[in-house]
C-alpha atoms as a PDB file:
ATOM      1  CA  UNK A   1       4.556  12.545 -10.896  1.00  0.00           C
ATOM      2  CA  UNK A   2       3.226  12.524  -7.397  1.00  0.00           C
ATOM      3  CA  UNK A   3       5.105  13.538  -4.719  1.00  0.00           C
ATOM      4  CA  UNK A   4       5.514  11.565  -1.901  1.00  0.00           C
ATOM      5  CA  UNK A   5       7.055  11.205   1.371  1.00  0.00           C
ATOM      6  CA  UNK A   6       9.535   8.734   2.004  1.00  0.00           C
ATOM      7  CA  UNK A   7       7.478   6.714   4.100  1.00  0.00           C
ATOM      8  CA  UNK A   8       4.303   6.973   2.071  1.00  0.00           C
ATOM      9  CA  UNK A   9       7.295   5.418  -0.910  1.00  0.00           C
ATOM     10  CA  UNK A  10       8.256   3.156   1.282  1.00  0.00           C
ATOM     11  CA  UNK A  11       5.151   2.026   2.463  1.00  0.00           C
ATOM     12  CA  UNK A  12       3.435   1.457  -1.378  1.00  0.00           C
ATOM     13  CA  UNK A  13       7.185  -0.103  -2.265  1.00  0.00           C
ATOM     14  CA  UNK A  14       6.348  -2.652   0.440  1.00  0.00           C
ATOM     15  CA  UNK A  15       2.925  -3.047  -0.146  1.00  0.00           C
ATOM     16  CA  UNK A  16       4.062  -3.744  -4.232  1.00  0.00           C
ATOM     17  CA  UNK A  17       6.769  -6.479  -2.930  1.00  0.00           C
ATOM     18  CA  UNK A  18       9.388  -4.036  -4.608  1.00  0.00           C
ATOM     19  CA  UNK A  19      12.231  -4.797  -2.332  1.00  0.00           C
ATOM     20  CA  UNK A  20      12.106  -8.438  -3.248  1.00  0.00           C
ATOM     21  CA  UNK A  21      13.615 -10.385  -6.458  1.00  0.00           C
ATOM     22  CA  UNK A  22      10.500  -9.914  -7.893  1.00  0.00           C
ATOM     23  CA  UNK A  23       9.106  -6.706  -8.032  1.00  0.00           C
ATOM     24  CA  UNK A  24       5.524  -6.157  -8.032  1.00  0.00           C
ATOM     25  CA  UNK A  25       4.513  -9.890  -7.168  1.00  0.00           C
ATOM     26  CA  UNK A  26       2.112  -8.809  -4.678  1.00  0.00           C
ATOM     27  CA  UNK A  27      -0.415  -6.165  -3.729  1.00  0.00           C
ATOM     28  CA  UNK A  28      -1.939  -5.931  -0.745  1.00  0.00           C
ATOM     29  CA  UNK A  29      -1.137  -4.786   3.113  1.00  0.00           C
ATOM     30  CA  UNK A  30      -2.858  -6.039   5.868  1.00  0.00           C
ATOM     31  CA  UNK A  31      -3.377  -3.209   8.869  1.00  0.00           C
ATOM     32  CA  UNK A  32      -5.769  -2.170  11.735  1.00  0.00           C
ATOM     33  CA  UNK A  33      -6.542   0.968  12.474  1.00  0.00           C
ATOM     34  CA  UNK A  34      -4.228   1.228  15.494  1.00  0.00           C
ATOM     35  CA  UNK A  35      -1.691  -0.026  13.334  1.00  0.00           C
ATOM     36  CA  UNK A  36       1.571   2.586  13.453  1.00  0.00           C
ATOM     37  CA  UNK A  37       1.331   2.926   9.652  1.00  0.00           C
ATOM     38  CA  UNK A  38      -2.411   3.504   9.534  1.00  0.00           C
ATOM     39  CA  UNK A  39      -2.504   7.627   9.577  1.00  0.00           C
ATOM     40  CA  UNK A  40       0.250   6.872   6.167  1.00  0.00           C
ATOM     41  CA  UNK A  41      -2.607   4.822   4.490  1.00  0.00           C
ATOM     42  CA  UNK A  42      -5.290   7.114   5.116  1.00  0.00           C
ATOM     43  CA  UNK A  43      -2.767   9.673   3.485  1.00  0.00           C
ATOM     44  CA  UNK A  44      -2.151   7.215   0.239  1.00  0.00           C
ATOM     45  CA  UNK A  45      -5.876   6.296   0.417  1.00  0.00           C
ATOM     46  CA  UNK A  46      -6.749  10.244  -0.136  1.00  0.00           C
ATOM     47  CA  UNK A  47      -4.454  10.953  -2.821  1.00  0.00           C
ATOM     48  CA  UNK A  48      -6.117   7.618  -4.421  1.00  0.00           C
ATOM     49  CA  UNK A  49      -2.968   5.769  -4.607  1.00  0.00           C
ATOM     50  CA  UNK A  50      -4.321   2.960  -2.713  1.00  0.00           C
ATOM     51  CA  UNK A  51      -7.825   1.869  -1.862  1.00  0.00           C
ATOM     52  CA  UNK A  52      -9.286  -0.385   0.791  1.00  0.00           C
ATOM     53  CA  UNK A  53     -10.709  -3.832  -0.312  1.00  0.00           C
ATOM     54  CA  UNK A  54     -12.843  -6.463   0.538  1.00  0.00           C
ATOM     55  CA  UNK A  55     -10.613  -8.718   3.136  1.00  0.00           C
ATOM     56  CA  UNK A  56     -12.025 -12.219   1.865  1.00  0.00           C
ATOM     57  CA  UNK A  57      -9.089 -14.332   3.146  1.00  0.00           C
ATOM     58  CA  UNK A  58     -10.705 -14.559   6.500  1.00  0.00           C
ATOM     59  CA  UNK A  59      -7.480 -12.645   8.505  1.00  0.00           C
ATOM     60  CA  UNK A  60      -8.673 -12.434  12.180  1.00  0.00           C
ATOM     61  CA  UNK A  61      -9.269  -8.724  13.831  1.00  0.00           C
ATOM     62  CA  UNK A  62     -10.254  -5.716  12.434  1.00  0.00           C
ATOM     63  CA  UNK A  63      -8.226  -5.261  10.201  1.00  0.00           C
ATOM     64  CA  UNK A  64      -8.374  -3.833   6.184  1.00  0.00           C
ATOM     65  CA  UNK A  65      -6.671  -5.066   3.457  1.00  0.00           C
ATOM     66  CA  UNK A  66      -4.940  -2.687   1.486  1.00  0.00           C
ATOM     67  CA  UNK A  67      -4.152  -2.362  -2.473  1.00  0.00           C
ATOM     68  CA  UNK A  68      -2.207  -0.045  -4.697  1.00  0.00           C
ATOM     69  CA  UNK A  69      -4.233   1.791  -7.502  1.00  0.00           C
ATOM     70  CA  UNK A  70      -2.835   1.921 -10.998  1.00  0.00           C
ATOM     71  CA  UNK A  71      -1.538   5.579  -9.626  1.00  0.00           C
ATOM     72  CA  UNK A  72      -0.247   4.262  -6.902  1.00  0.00           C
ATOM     73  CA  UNK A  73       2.077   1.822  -8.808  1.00  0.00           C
ATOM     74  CA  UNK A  74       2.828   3.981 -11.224  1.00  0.00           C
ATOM     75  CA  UNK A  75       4.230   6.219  -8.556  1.00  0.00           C
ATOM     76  CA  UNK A  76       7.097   3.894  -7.764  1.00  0.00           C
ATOM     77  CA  UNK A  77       7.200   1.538 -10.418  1.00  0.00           C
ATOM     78  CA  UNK A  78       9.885   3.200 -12.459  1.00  0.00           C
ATOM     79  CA  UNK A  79      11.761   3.192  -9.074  1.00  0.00           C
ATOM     80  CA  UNK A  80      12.838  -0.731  -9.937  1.00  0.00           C
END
């Protein structure tokens, strides 16, 4: 089990659409890197729980699009 902080879990819970009626019915997170959660997804990005992706739906500014790993949902999935 990884150990995380509560907002690197609550960060990959949002990301994972885990707080919805529907867990897990999305993956991604848009950010820049001035974004206030962007030194929390370089974190997650070094343990490998998420990884950065090519951002092919054309959103506007630098920004990355984010997804969860298989570790990375595996680290909160069995929070449902």
């Amino acid at each position: 089990m990884t150990d995380l902080t509560p907002q690197q879990r609550e960060l990959l819970r949002h990301m994972l659409g885990m707080g919805s009626s529907s867990p897990g019915y999305r993956n991604h997170f848009v950010a820049s890197d001035t974004h206030k959660d962007a030194p929390t997804l370089l974190e997650l990005e070094r343990m490998g729980l998420i990884e950065v992706v090519p951002n092919r739906a054309g959103w506007i500014g630098r920004t990355r699009l984010y997804r969860a790993t298989s570790a990375g949902r595996a680290a909160v999935m069995d929070e449902t």
